[in-house]
PDB file of N, CA and C in Angstrom:
ATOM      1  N   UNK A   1       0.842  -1.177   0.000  1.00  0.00           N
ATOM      2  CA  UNK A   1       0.000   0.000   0.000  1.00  0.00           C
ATOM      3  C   UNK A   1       0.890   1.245   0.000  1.00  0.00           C
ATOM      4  N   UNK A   2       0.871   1.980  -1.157  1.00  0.00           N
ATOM      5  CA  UNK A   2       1.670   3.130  -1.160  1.00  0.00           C
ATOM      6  C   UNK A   2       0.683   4.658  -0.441  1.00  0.00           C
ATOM      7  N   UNK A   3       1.845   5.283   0.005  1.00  0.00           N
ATOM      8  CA  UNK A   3       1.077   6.272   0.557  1.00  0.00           C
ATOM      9  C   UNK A   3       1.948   7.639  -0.211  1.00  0.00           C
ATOM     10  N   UNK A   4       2.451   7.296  -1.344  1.00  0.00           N
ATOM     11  CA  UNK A   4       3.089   8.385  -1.688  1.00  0.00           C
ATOM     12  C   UNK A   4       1.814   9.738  -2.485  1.00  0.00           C
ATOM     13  N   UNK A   5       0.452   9.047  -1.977  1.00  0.00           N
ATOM     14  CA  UNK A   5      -0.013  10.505  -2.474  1.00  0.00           C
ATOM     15  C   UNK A   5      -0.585  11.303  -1.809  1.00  0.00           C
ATOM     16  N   UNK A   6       0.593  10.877  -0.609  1.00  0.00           N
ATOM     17  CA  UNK A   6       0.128  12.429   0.174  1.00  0.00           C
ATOM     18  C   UNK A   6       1.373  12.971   0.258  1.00  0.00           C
ATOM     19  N   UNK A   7       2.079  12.925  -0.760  1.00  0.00           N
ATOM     20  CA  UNK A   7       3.374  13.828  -0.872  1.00  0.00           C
ATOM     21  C   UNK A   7       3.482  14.217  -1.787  1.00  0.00           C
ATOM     22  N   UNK A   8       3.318  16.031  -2.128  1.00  0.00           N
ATOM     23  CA  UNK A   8       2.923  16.797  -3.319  1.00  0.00           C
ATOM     24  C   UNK A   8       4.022  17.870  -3.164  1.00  0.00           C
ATOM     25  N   UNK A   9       3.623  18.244  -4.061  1.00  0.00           N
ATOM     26  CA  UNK A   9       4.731  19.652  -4.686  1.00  0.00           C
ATOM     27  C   UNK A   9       4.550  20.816  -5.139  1.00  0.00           C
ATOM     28  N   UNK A  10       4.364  21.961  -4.741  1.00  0.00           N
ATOM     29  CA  UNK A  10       3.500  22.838  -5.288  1.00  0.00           C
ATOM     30  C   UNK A  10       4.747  24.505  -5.197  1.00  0.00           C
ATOM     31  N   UNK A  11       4.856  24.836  -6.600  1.00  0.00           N
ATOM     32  CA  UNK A  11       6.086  25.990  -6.311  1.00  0.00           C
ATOM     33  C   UNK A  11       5.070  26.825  -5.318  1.00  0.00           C
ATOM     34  N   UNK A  12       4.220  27.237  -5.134  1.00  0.00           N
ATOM     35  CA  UNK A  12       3.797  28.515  -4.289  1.00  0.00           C
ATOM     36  C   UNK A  12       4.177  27.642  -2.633  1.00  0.00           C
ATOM     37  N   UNK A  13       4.616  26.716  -2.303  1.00  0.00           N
ATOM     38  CA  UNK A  13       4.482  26.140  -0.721  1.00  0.00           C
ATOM     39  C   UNK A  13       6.109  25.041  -0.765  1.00  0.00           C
ATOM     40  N   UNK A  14       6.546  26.296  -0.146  1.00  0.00           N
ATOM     41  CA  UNK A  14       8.244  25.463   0.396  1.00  0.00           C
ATOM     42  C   UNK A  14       9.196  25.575  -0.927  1.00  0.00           C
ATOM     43  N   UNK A  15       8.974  26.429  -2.016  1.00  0.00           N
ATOM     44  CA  UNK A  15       9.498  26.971  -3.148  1.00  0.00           C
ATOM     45  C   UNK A  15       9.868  25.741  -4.084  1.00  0.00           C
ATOM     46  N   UNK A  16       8.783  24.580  -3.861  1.00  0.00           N
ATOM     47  CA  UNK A  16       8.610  23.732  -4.859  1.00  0.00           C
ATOM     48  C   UNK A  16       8.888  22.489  -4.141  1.00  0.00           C
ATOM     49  N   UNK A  17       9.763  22.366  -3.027  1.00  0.00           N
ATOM     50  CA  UNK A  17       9.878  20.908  -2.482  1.00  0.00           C
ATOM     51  C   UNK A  17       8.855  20.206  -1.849  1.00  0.00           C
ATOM     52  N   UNK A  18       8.947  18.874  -2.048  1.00  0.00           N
ATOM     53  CA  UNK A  18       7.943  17.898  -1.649  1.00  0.00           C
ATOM     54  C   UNK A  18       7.957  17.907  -0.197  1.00  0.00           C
ATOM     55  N   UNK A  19       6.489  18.360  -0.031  1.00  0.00           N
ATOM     56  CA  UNK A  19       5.770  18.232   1.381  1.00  0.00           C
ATOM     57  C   UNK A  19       4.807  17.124   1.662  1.00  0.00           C
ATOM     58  N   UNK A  20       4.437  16.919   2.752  1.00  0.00           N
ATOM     59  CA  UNK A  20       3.365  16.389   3.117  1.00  0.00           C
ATOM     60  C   UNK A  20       1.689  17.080   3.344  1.00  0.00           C
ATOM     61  N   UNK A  21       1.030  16.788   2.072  1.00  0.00           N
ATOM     62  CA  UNK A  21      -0.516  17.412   1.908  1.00  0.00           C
ATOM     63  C   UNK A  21      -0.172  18.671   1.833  1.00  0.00           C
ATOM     64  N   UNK A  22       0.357  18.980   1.270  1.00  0.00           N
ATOM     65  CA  UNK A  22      -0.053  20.476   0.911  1.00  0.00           C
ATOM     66  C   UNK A  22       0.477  21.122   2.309  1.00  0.00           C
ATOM     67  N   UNK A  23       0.709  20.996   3.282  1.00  0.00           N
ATOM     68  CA  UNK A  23       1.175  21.551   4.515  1.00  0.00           C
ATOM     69  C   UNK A  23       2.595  21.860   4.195  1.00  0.00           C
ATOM     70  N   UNK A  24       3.196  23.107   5.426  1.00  0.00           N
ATOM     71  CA  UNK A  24       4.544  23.476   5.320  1.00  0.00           C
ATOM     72  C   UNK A  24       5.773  22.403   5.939  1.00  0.00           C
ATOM     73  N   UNK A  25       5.402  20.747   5.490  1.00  0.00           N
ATOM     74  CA  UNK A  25       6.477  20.273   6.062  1.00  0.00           C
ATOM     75  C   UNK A  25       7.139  19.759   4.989  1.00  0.00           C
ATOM     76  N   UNK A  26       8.052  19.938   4.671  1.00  0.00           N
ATOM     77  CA  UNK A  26       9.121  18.979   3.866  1.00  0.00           C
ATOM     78  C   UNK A  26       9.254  17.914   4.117  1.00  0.00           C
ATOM     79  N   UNK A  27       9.445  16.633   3.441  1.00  0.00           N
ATOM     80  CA  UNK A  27       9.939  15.619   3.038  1.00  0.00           C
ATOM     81  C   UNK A  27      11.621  15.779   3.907  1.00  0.00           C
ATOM     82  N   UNK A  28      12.074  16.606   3.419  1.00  0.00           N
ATOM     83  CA  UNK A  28      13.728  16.947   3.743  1.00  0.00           C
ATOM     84  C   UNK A  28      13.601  16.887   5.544  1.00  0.00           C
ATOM     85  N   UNK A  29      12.772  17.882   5.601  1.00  0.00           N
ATOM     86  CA  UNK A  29      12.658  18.423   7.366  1.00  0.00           C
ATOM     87  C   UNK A  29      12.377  16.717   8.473  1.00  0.00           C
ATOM     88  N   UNK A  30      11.469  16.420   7.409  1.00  0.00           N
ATOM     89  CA  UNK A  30      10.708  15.549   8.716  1.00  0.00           C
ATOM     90  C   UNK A  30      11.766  14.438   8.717  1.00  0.00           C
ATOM     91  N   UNK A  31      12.745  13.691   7.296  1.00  0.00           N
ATOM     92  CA  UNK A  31      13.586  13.197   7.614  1.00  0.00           C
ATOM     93  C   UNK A  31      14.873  13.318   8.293  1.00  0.00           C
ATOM     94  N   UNK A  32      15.272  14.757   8.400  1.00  0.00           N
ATOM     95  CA  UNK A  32      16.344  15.586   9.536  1.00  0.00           C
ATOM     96  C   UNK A  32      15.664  15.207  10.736  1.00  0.00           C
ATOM     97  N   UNK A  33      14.631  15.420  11.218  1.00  0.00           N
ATOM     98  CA  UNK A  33      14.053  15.113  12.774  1.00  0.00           C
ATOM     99  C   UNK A  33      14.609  13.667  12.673  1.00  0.00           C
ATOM    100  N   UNK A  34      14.075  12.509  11.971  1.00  0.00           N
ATOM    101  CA  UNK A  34      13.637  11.760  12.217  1.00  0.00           C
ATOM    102  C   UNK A  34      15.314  10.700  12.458  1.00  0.00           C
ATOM    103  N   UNK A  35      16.211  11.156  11.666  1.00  0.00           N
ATOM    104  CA  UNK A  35      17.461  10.787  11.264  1.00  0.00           C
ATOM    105  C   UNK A  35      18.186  11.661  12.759  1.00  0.00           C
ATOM    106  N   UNK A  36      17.738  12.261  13.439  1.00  0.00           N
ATOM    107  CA  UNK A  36      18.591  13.007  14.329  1.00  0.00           C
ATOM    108  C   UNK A  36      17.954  12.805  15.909  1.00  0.00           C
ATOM    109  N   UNK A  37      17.164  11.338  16.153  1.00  0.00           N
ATOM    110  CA  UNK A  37      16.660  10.791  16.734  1.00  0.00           C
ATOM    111  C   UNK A  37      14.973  11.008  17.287  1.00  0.00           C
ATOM    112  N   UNK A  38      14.467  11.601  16.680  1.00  0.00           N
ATOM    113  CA  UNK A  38      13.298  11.952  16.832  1.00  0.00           C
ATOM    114  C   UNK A  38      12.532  10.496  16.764  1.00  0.00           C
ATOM    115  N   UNK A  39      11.319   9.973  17.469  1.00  0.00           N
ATOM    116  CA  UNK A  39      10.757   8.696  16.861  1.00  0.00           C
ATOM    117  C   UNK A  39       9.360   9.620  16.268  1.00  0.00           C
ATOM    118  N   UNK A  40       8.887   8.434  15.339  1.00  0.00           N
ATOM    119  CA  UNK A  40       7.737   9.271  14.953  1.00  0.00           C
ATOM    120  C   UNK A  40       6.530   9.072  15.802  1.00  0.00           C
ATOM    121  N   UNK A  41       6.354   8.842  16.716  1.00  0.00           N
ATOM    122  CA  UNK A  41       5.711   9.448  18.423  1.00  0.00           C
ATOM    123  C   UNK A  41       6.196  10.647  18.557  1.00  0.00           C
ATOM    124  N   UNK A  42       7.023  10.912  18.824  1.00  0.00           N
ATOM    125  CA  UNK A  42       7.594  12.625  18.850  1.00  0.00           C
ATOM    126  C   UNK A  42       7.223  13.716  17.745  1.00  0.00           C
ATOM    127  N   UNK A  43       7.291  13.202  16.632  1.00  0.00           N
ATOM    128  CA  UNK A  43       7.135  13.682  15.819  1.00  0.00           C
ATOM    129  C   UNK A  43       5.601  14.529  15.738  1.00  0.00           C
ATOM    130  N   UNK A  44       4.766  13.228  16.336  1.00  0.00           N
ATOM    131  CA  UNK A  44       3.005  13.487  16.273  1.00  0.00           C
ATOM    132  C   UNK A  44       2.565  14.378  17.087  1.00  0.00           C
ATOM    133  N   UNK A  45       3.275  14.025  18.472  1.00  0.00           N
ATOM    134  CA  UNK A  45       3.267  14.749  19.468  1.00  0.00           C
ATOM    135  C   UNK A  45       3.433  16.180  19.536  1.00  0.00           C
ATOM    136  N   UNK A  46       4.821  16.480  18.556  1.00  0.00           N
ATOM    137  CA  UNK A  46       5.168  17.835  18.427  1.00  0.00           C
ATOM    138  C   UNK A  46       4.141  18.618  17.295  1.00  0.00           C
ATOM    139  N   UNK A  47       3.644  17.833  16.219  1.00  0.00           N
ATOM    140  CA  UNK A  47       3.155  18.346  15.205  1.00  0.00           C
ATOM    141  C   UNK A  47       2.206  17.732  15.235  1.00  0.00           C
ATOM    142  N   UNK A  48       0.905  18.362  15.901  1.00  0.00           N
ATOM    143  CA  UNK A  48      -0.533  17.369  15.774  1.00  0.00           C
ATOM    144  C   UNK A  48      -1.085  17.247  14.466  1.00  0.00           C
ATOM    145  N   UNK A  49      -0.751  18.056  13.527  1.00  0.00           N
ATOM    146  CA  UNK A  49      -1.813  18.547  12.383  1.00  0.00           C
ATOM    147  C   UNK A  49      -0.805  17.175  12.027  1.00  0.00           C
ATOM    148  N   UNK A  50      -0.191  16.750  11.705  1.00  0.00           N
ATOM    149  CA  UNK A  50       0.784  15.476  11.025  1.00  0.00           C
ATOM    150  C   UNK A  50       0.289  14.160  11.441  1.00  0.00           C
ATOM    151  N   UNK A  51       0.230  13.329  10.502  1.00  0.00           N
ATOM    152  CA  UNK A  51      -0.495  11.606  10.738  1.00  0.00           C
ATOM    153  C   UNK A  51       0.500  10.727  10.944  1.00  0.00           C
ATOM    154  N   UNK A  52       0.314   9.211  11.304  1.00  0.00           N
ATOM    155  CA  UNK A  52       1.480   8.692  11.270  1.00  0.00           C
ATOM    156  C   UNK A  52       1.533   8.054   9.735  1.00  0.00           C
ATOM    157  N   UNK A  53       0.783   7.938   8.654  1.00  0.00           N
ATOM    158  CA  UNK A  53       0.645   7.605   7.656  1.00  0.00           C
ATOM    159  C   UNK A  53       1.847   8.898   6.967  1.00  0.00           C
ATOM    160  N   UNK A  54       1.538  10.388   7.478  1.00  0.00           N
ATOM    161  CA  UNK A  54       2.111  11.502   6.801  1.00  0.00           C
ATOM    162  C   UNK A  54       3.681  11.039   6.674  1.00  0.00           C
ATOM    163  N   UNK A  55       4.434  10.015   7.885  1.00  0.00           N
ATOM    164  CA  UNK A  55       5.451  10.194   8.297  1.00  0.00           C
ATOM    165  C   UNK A  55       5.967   9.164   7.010  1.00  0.00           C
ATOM    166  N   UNK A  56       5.303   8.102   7.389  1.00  0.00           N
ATOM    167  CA  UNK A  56       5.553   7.110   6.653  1.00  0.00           C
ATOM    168  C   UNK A  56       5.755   7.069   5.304  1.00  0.00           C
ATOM    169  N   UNK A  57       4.764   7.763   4.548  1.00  0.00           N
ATOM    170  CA  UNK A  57       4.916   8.351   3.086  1.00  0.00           C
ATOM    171  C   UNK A  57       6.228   9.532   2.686  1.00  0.00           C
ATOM    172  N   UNK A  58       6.793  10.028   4.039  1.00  0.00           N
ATOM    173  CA  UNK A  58       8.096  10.588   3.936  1.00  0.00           C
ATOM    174  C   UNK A  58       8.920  10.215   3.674  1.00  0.00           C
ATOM    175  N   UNK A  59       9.044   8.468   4.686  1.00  0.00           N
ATOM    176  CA  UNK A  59       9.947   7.352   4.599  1.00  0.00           C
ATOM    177  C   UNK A  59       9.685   6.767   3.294  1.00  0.00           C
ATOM    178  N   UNK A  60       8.704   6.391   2.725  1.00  0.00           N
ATOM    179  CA  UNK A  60       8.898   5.814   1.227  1.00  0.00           C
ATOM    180  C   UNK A  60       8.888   6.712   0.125  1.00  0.00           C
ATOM    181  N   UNK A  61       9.114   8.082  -0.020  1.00  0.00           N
ATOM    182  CA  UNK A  61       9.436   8.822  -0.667  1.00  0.00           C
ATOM    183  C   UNK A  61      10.859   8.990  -0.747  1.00  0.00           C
ATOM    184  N   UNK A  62      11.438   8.904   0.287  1.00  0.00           N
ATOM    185  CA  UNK A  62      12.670   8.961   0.435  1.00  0.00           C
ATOM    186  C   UNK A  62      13.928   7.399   0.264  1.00  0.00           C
ATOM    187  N   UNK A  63      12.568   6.771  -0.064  1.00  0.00           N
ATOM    188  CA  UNK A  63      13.296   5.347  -0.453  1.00  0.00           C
ATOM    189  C   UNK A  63      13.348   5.030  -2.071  1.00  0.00           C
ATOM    190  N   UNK A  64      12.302   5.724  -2.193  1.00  0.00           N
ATOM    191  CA  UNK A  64      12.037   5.639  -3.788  1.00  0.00           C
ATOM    192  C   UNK A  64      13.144   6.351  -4.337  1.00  0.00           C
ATOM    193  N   UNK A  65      12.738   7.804  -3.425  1.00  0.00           N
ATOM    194  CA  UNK A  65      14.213   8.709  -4.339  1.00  0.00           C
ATOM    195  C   UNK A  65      15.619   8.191  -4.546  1.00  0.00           C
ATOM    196  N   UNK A  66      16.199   7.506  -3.592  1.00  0.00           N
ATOM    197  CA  UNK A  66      17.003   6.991  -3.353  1.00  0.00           C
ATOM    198  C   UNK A  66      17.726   5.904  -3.900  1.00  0.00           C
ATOM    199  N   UNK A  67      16.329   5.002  -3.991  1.00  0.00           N
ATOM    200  CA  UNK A  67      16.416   4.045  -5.124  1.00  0.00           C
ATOM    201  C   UNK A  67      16.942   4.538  -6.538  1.00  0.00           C
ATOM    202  N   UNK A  68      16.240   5.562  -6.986  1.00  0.00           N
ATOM    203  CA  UNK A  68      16.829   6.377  -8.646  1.00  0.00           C
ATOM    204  C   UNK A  68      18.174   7.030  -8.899  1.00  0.00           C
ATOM    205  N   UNK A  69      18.960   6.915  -7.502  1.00  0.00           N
ATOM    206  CA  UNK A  69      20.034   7.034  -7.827  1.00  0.00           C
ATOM    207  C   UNK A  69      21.186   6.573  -7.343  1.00  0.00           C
ATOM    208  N   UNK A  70      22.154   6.882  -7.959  1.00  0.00           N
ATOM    209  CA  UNK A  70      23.835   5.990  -7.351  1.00  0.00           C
ATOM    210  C   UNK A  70      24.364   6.512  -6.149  1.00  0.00           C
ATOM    211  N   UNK A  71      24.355   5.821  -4.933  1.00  0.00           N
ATOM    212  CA  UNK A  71      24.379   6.564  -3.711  1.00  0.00           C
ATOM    213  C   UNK A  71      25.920   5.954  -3.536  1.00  0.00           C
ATOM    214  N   UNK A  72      27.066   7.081  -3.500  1.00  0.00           N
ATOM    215  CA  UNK A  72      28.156   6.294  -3.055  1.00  0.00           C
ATOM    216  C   UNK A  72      28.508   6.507  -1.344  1.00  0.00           C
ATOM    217  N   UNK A  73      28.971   5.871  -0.892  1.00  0.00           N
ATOM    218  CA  UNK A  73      29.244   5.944   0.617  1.00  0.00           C
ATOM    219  C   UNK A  73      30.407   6.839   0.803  1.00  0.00           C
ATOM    220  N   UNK A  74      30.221   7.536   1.992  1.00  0.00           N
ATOM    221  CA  UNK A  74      31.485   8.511   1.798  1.00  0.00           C
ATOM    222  C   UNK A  74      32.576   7.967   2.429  1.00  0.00           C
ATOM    223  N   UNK A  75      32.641   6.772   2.526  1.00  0.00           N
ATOM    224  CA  UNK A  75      34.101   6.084   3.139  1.00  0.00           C
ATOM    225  C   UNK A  75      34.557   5.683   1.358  1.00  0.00           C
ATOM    226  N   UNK A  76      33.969   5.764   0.583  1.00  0.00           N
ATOM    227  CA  UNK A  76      34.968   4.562  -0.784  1.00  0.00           C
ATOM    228  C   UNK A  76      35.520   5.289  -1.378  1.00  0.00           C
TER     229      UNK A  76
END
């Protein structure tokens, strides 16, 4: 079950980067929290208007992207 369509893009909101619903959160942002130990309990907690579905569709947006390209490790 994909939830990538609640992650849109709109130049007038976040100067074109992919948010969640049309709201001012980035894709980028919520994975900085989330990568810098935030759990996504915290996340909900801090940001009520945010779902845990919202979070999740962050996480597979960011897997997809990821997937499309050549990620080299910065040790090689």
């Amino acid at each position: 079950m994909s939830r990538l369509d609640r992650i849109t893009s709109s130049p007038e909101i976040c100067h074109g980067q992919p948010t969640v619903r049309g709201l001012r959160y980035t894709v980028e942002s919520l994975l900085e929290l989330l990568s810098a130990g935030m759990s996504v309990d915290d996340l909900l907690e801090d940001y009520p208007d945010l779902e845990r579905d919202d979070v999740l569709a962050a996480l597979e947006f960011a897997a997809v992207s990821v997937g499309r390209q050549r990620v080299v490790p910065l040790g090689a």
